[in-house]
N, C-alpha and C. Protein backbone atom coordinates (compact mmCIF):
# COMPACT_ATOMS: atom_id res chain seq x y z
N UNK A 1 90.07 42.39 -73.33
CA UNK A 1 89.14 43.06 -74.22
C UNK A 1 87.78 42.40 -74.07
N UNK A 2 86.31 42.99 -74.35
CA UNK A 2 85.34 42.61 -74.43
C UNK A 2 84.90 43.20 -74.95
N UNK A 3 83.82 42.58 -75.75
CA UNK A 3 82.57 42.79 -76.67
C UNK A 3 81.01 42.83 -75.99
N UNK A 4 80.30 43.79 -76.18
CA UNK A 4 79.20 43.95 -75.49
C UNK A 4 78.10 44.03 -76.36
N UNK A 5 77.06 43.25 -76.68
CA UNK A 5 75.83 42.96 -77.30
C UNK A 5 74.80 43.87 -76.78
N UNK A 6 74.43 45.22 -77.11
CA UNK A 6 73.01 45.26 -76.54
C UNK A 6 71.92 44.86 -77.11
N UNK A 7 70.93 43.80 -76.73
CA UNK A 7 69.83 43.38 -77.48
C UNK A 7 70.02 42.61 -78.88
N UNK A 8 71.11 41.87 -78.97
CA UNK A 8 71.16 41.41 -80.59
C UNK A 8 69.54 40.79 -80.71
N UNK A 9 69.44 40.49 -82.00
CA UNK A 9 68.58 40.39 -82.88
C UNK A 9 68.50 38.78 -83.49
N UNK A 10 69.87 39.14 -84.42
CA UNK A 10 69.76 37.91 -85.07
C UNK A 10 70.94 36.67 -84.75
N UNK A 11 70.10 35.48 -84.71
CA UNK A 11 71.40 34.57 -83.73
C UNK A 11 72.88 33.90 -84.41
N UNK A 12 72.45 33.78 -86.17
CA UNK A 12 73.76 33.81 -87.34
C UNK A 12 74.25 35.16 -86.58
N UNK A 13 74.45 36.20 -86.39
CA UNK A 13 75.68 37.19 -85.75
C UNK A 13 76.04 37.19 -84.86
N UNK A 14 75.14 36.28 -84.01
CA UNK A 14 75.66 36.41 -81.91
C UNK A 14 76.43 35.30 -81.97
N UNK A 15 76.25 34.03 -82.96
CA UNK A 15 77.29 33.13 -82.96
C UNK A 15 78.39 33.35 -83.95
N UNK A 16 78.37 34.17 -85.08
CA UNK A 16 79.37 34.65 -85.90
C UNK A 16 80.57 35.40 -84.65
N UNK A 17 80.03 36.43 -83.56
CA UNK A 17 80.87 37.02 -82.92
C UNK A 17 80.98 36.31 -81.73
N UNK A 18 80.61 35.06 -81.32
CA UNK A 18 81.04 34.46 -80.40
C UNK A 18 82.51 33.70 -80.64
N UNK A 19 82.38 33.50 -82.09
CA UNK A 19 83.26 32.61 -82.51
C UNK A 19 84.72 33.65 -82.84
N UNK A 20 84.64 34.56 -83.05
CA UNK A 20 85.68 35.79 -83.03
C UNK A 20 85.84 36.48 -81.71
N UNK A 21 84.87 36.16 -80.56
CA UNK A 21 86.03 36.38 -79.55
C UNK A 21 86.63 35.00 -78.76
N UNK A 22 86.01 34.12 -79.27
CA UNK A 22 86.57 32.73 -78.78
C UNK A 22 87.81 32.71 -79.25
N UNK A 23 88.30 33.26 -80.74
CA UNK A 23 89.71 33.27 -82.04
C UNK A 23 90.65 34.77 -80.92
N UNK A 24 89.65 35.05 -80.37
CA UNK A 24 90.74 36.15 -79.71
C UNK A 24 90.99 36.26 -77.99
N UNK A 25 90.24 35.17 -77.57
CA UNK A 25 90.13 35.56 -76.18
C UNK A 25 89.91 36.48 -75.38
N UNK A 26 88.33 37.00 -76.39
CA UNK A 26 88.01 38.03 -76.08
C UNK A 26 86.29 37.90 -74.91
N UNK A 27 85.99 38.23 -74.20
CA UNK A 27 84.84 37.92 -73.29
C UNK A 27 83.75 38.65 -74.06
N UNK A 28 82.77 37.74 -74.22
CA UNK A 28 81.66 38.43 -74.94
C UNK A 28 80.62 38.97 -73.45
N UNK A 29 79.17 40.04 -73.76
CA UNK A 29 78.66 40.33 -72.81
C UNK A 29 77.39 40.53 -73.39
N UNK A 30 75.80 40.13 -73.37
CA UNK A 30 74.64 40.17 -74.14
C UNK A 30 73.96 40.73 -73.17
N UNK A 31 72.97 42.01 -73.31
CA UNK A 31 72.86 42.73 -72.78
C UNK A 31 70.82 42.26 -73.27
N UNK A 32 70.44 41.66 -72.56
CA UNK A 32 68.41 41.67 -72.54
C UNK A 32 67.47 42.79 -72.86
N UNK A 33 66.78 42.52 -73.91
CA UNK A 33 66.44 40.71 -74.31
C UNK A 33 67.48 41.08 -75.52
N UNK A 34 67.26 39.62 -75.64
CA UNK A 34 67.56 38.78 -77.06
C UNK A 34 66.34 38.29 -78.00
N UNK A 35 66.76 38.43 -78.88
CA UNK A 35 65.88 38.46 -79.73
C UNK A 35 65.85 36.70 -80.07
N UNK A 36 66.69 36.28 -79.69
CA UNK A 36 66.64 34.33 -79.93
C UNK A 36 66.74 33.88 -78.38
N UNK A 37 66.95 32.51 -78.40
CA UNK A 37 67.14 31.93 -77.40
C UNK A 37 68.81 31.48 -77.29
N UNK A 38 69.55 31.25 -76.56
CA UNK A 38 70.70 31.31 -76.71
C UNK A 38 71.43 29.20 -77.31
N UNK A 39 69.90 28.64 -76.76
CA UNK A 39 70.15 27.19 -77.80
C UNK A 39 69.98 27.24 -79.01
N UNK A 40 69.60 28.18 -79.56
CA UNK A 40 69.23 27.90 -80.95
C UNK A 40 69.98 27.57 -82.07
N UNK A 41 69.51 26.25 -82.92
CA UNK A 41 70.88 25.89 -83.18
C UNK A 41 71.82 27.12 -84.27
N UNK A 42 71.22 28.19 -85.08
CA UNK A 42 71.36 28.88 -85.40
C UNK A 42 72.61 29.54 -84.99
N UNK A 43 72.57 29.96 -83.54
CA UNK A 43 74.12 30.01 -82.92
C UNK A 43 74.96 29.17 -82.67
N UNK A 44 74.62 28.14 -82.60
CA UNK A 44 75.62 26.87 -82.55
C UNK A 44 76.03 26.78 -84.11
N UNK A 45 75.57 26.99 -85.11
CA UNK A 45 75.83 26.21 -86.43
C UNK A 45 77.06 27.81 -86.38
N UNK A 46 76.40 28.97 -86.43
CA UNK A 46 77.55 29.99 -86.91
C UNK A 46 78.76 29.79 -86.06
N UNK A 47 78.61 29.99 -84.62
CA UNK A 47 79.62 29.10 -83.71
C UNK A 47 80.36 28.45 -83.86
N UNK A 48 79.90 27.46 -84.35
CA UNK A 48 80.57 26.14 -84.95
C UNK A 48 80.75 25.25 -83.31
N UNK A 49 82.21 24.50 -83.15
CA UNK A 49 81.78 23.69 -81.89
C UNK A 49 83.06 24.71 -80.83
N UNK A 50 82.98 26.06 -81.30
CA UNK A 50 83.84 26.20 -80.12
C UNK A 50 82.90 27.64 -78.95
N UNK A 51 81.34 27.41 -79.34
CA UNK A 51 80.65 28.28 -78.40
C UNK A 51 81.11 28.07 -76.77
N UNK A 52 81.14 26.27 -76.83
CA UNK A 52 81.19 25.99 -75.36
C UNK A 52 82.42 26.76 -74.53
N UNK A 53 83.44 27.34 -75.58
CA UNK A 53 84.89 27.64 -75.06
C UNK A 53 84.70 29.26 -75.14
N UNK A 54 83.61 29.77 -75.27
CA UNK A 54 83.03 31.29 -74.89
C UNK A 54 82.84 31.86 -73.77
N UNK A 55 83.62 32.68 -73.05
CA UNK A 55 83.45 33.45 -72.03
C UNK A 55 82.72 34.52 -71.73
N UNK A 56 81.14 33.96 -71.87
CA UNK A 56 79.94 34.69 -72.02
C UNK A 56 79.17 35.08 -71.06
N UNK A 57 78.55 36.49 -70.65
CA UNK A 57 77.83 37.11 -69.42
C UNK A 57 76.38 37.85 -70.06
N UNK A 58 75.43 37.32 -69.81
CA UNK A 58 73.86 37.96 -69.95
C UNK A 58 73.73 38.58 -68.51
N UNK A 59 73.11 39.84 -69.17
CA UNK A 59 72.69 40.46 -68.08
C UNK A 59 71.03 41.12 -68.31
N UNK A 60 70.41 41.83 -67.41
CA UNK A 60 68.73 42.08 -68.13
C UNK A 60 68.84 43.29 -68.37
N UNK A 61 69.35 44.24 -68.49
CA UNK A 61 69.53 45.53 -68.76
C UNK A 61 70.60 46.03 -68.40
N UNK A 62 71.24 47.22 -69.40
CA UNK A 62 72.47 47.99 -69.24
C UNK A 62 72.36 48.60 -67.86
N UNK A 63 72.20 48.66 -67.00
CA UNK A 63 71.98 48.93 -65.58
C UNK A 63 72.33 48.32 -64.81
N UNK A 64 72.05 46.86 -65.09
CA UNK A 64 72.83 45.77 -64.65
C UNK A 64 74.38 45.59 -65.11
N UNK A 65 74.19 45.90 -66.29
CA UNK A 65 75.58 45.73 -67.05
C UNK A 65 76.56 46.85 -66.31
N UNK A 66 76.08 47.78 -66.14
CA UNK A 66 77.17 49.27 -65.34
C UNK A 66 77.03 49.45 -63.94
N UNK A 67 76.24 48.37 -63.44
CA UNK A 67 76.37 47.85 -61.67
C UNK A 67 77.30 46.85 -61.62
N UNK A 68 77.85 46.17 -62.73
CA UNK A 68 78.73 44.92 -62.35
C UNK A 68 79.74 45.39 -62.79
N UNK A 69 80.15 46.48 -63.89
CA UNK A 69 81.33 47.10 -64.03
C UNK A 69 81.73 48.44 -64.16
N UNK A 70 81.67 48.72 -63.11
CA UNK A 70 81.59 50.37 -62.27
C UNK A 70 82.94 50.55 -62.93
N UNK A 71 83.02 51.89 -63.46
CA UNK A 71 84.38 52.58 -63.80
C UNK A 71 84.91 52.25 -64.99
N UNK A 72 84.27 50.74 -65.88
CA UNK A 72 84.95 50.66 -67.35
C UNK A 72 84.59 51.70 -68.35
N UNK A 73 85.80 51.10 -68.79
CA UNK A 73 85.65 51.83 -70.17
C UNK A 73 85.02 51.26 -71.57
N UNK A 74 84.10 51.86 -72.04
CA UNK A 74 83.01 51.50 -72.87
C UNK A 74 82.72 52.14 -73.86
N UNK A 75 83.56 51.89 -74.79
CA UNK A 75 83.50 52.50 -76.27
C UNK A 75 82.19 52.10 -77.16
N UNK A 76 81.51 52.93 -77.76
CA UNK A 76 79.74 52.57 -78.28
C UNK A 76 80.32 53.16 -79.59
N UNK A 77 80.17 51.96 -80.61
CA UNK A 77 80.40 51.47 -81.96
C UNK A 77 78.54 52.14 -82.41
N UNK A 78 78.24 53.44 -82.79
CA UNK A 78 77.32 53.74 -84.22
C UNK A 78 77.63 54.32 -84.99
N UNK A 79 76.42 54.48 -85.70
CA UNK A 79 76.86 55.61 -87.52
C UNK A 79 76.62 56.71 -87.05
N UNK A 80 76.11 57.36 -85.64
CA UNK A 80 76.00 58.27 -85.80
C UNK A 80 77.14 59.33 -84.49
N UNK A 81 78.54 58.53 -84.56
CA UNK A 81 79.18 59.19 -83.86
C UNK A 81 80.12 60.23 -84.55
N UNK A 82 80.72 60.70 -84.21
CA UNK A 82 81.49 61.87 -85.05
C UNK A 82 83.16 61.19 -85.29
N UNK A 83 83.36 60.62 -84.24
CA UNK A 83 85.35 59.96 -84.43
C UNK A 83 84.83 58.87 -85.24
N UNK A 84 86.16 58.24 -85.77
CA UNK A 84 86.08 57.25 -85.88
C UNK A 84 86.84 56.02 -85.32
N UNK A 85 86.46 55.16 -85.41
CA UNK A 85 87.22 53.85 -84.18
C UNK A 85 89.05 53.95 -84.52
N UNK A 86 89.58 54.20 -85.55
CA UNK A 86 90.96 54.40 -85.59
C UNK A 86 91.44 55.63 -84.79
N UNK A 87 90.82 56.47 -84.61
CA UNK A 87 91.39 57.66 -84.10
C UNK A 87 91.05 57.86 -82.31
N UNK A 88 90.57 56.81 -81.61
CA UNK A 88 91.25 56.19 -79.92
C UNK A 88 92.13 55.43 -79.93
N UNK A 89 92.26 55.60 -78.96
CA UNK A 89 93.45 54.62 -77.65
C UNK A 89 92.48 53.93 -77.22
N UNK A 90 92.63 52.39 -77.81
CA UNK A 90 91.75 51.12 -76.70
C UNK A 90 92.58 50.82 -76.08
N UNK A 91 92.22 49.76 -74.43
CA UNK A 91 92.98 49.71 -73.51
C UNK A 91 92.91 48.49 -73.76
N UNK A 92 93.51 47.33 -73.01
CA UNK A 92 93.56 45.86 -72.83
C UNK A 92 91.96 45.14 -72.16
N UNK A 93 91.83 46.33 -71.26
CA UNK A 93 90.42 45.90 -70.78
C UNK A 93 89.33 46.75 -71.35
N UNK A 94 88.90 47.25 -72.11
CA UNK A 94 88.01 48.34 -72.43
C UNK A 94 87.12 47.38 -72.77
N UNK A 95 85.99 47.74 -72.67
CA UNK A 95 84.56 46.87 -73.19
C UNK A 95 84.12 48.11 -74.68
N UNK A 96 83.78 46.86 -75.68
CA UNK A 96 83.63 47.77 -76.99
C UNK A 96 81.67 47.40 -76.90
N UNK A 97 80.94 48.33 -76.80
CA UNK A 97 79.59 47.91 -77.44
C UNK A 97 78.73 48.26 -78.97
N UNK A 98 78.24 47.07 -78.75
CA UNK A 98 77.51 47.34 -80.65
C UNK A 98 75.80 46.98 -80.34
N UNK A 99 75.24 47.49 -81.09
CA UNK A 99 73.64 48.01 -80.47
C UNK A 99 72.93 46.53 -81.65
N UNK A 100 71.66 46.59 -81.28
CA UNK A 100 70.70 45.69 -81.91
C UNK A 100 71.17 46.15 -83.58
N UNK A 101 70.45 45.21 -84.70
CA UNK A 101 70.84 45.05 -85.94
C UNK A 101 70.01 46.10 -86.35
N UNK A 102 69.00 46.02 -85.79
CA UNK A 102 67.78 47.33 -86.65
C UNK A 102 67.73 48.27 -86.19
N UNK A 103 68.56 48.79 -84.84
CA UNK A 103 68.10 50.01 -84.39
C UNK A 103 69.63 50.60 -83.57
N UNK A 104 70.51 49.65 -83.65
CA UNK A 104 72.00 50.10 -83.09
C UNK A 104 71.66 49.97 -81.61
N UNK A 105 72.40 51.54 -80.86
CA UNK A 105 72.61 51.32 -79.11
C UNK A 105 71.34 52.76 -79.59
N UNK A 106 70.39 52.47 -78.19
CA UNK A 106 69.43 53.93 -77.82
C UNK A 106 69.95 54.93 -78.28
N UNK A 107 69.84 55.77 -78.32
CA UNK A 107 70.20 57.51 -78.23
C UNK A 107 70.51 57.88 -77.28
N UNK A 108 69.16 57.76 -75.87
CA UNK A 108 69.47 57.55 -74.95
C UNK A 108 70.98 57.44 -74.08
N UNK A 109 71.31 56.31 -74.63
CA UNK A 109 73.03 55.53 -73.73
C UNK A 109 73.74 56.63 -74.65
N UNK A 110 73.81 56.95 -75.74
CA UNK A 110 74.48 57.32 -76.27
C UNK A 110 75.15 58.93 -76.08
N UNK A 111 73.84 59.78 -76.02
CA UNK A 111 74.23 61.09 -75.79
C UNK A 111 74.91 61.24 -74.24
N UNK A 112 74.77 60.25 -73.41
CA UNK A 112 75.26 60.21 -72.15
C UNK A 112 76.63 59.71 -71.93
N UNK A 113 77.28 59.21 -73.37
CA UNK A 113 78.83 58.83 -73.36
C UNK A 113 79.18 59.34 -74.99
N UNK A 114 79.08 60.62 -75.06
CA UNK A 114 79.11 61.09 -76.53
C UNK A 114 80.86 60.63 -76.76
N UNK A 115 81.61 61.46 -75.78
CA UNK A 115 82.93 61.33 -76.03
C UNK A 115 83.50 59.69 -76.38
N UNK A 116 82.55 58.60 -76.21
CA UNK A 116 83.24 57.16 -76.27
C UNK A 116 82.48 56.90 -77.66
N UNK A 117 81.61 57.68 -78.16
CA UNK A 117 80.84 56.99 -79.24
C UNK A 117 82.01 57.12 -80.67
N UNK A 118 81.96 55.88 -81.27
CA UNK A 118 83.35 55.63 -82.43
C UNK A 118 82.18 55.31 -83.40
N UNK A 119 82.65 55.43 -84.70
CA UNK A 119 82.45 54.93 -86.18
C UNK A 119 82.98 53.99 -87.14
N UNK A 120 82.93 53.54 -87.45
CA UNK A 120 83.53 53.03 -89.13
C UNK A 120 83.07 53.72 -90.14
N UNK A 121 84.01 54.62 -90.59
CA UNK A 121 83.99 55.09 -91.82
C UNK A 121 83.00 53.99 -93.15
N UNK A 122 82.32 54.81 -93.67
CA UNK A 122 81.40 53.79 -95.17
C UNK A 122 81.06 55.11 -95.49
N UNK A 123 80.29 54.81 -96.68
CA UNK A 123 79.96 55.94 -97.99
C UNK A 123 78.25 56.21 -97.08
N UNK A 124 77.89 57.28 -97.84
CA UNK A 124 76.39 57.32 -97.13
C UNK A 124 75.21 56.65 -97.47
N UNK A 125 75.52 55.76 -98.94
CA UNK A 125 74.60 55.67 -99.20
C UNK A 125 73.89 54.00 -98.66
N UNK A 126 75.06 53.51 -97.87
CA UNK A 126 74.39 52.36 -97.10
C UNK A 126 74.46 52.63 -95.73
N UNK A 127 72.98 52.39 -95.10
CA UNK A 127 72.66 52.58 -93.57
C UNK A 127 73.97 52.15 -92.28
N UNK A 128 74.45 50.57 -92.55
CA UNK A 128 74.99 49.82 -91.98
C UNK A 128 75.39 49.28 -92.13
N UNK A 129 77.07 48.71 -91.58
CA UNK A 129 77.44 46.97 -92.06
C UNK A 129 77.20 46.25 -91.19
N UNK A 130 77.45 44.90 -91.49
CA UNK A 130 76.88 43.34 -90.79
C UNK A 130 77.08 43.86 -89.17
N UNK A 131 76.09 43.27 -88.41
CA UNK A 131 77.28 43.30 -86.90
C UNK A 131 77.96 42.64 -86.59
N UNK A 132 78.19 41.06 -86.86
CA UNK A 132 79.73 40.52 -87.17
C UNK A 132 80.67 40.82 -87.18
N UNK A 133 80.32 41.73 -88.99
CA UNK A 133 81.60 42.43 -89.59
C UNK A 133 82.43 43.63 -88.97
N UNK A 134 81.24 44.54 -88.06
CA UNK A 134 81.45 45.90 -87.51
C UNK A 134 82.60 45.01 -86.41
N UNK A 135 81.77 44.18 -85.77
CA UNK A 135 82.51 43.78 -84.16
C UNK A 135 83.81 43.17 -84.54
N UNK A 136 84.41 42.71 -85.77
CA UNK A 136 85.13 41.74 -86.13
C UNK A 136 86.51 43.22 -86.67
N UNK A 137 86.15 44.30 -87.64
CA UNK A 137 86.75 45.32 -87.63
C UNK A 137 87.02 46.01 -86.37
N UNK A 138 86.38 46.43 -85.71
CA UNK A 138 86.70 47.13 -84.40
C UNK A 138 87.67 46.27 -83.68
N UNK A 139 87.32 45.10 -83.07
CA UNK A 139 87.84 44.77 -82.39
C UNK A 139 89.73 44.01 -82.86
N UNK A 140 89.81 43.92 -83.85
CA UNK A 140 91.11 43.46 -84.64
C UNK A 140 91.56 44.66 -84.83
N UNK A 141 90.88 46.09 -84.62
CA UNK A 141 92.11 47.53 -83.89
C UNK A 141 92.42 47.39 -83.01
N UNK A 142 91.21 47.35 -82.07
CA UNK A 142 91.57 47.21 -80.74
C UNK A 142 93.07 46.13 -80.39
N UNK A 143 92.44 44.87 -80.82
CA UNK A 143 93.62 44.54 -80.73
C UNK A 143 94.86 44.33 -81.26
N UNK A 144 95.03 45.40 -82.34
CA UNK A 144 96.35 45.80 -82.76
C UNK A 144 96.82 46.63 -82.01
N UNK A 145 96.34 47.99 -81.39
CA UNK A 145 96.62 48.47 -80.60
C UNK A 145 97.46 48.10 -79.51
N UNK A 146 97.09 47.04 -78.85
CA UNK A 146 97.56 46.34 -78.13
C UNK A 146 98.87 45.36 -78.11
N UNK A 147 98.83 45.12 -79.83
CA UNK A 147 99.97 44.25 -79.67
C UNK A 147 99.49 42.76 -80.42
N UNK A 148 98.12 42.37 -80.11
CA UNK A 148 97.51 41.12 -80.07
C UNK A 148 98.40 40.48 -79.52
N UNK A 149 98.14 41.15 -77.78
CA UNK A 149 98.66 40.26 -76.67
C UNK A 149 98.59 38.75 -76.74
N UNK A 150 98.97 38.09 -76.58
CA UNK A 150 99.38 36.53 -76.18
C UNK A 150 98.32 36.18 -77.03
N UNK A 151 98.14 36.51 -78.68
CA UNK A 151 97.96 35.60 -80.06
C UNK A 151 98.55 35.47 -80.92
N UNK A 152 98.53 34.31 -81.19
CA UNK A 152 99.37 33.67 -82.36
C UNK A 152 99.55 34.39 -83.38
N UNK A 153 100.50 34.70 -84.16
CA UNK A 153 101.09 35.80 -84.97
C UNK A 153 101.84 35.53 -86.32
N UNK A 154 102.42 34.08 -86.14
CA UNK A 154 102.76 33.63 -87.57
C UNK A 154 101.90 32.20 -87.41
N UNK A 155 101.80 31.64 -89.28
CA UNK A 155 101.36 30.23 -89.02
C UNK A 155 101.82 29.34 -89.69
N UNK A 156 102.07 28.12 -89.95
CA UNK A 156 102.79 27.48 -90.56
C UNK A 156 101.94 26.52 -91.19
N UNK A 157 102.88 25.74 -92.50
CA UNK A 157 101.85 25.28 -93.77
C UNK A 157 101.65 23.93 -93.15
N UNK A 158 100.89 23.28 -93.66
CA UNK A 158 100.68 21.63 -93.87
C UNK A 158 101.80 20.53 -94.13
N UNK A 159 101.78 20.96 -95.35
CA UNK A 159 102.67 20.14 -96.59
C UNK A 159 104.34 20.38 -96.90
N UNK A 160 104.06 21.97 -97.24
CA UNK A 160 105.27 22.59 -97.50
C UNK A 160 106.02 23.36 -96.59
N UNK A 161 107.28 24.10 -96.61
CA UNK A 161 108.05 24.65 -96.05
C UNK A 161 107.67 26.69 -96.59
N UNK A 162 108.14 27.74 -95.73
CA UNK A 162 108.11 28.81 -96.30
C UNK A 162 109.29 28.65 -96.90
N UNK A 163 109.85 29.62 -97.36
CA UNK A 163 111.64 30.02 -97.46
C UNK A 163 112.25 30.79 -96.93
N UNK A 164 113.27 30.82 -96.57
CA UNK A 164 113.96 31.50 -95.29
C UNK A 164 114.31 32.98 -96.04
């Protein structure tokens, strides 16, 4: 599975979702520009210390991004698609993308892959949720869908015992 950044914005969310595909072994992909620098400690603090264990690809434009992966599949997370993200089939490899904080993915990219464009259901009267939160929902379908291939699935206490 992968997560695809076009243009994030703010660097509390590029390290909030670094750190949720690091929890999933999921490959992140940041698509130029960025609106921060990628030291900033800002992403390291949301990060926390497991950025370094991020399987991360910048590229300078979505052009670049669909010259290096000819033929994927690329589901585009806005408010203004008609499905919603429960109602596909994600694959094991599908790349999910989520657009800048203030302005989502172009129109542009969008009307040119109408059939991949998904939603999250919300009421109308708020624009958007977090992009964190969006990438953190989507992608915990995705990988239910799947099974949540080779992740940990039960967890066990500290102190105490469950009961059988």
């Amino acid at each position: 599975m992968h997560i695809v950044l076009h243009q994030p914005e703010i660097p509390a969310n590029t390290g909030n979702i670094g750190r949720t595909c690091v929890a999933t072994g999921t490959g992140l992909h940041l698509i130029e520009p960025l609106g921060f620098r990628l030291n900033e400690k800002e992403i390291k603090r949301a990060g926390m210390d497991y950025w370094e264990h991020l399987d991360v690809t910048r590229y300078v434009n979505f052009e670049e991004f669909k010259d290096k992966h000819p033929g994927a599949k690329i589901w585009m997370a806005t408010t203004k698609a008609k499905q919603s993200y429960t109602d596909v089939a994600f694959g094991p490899d599908d790349f999910i993308m989520f657009g800048k904080e203030s302005a989502g993915i172009p129109e542009e990219i969008l009307v040119e892959n109408e059939k991949n464009c998904i939603r999250i259901p919300m009421l109308p009267t708020i624009r958007s949720l977090n992009l964190s939160n969006s990438v953190a929902i989507v992608l915990y379908e995705a990988l239910r869908q799947n099974g949540f291939d080779g992740m940990q699935t039960e967890g066990e206490l500290h102190r105490l015992h469950w009961s059988e």
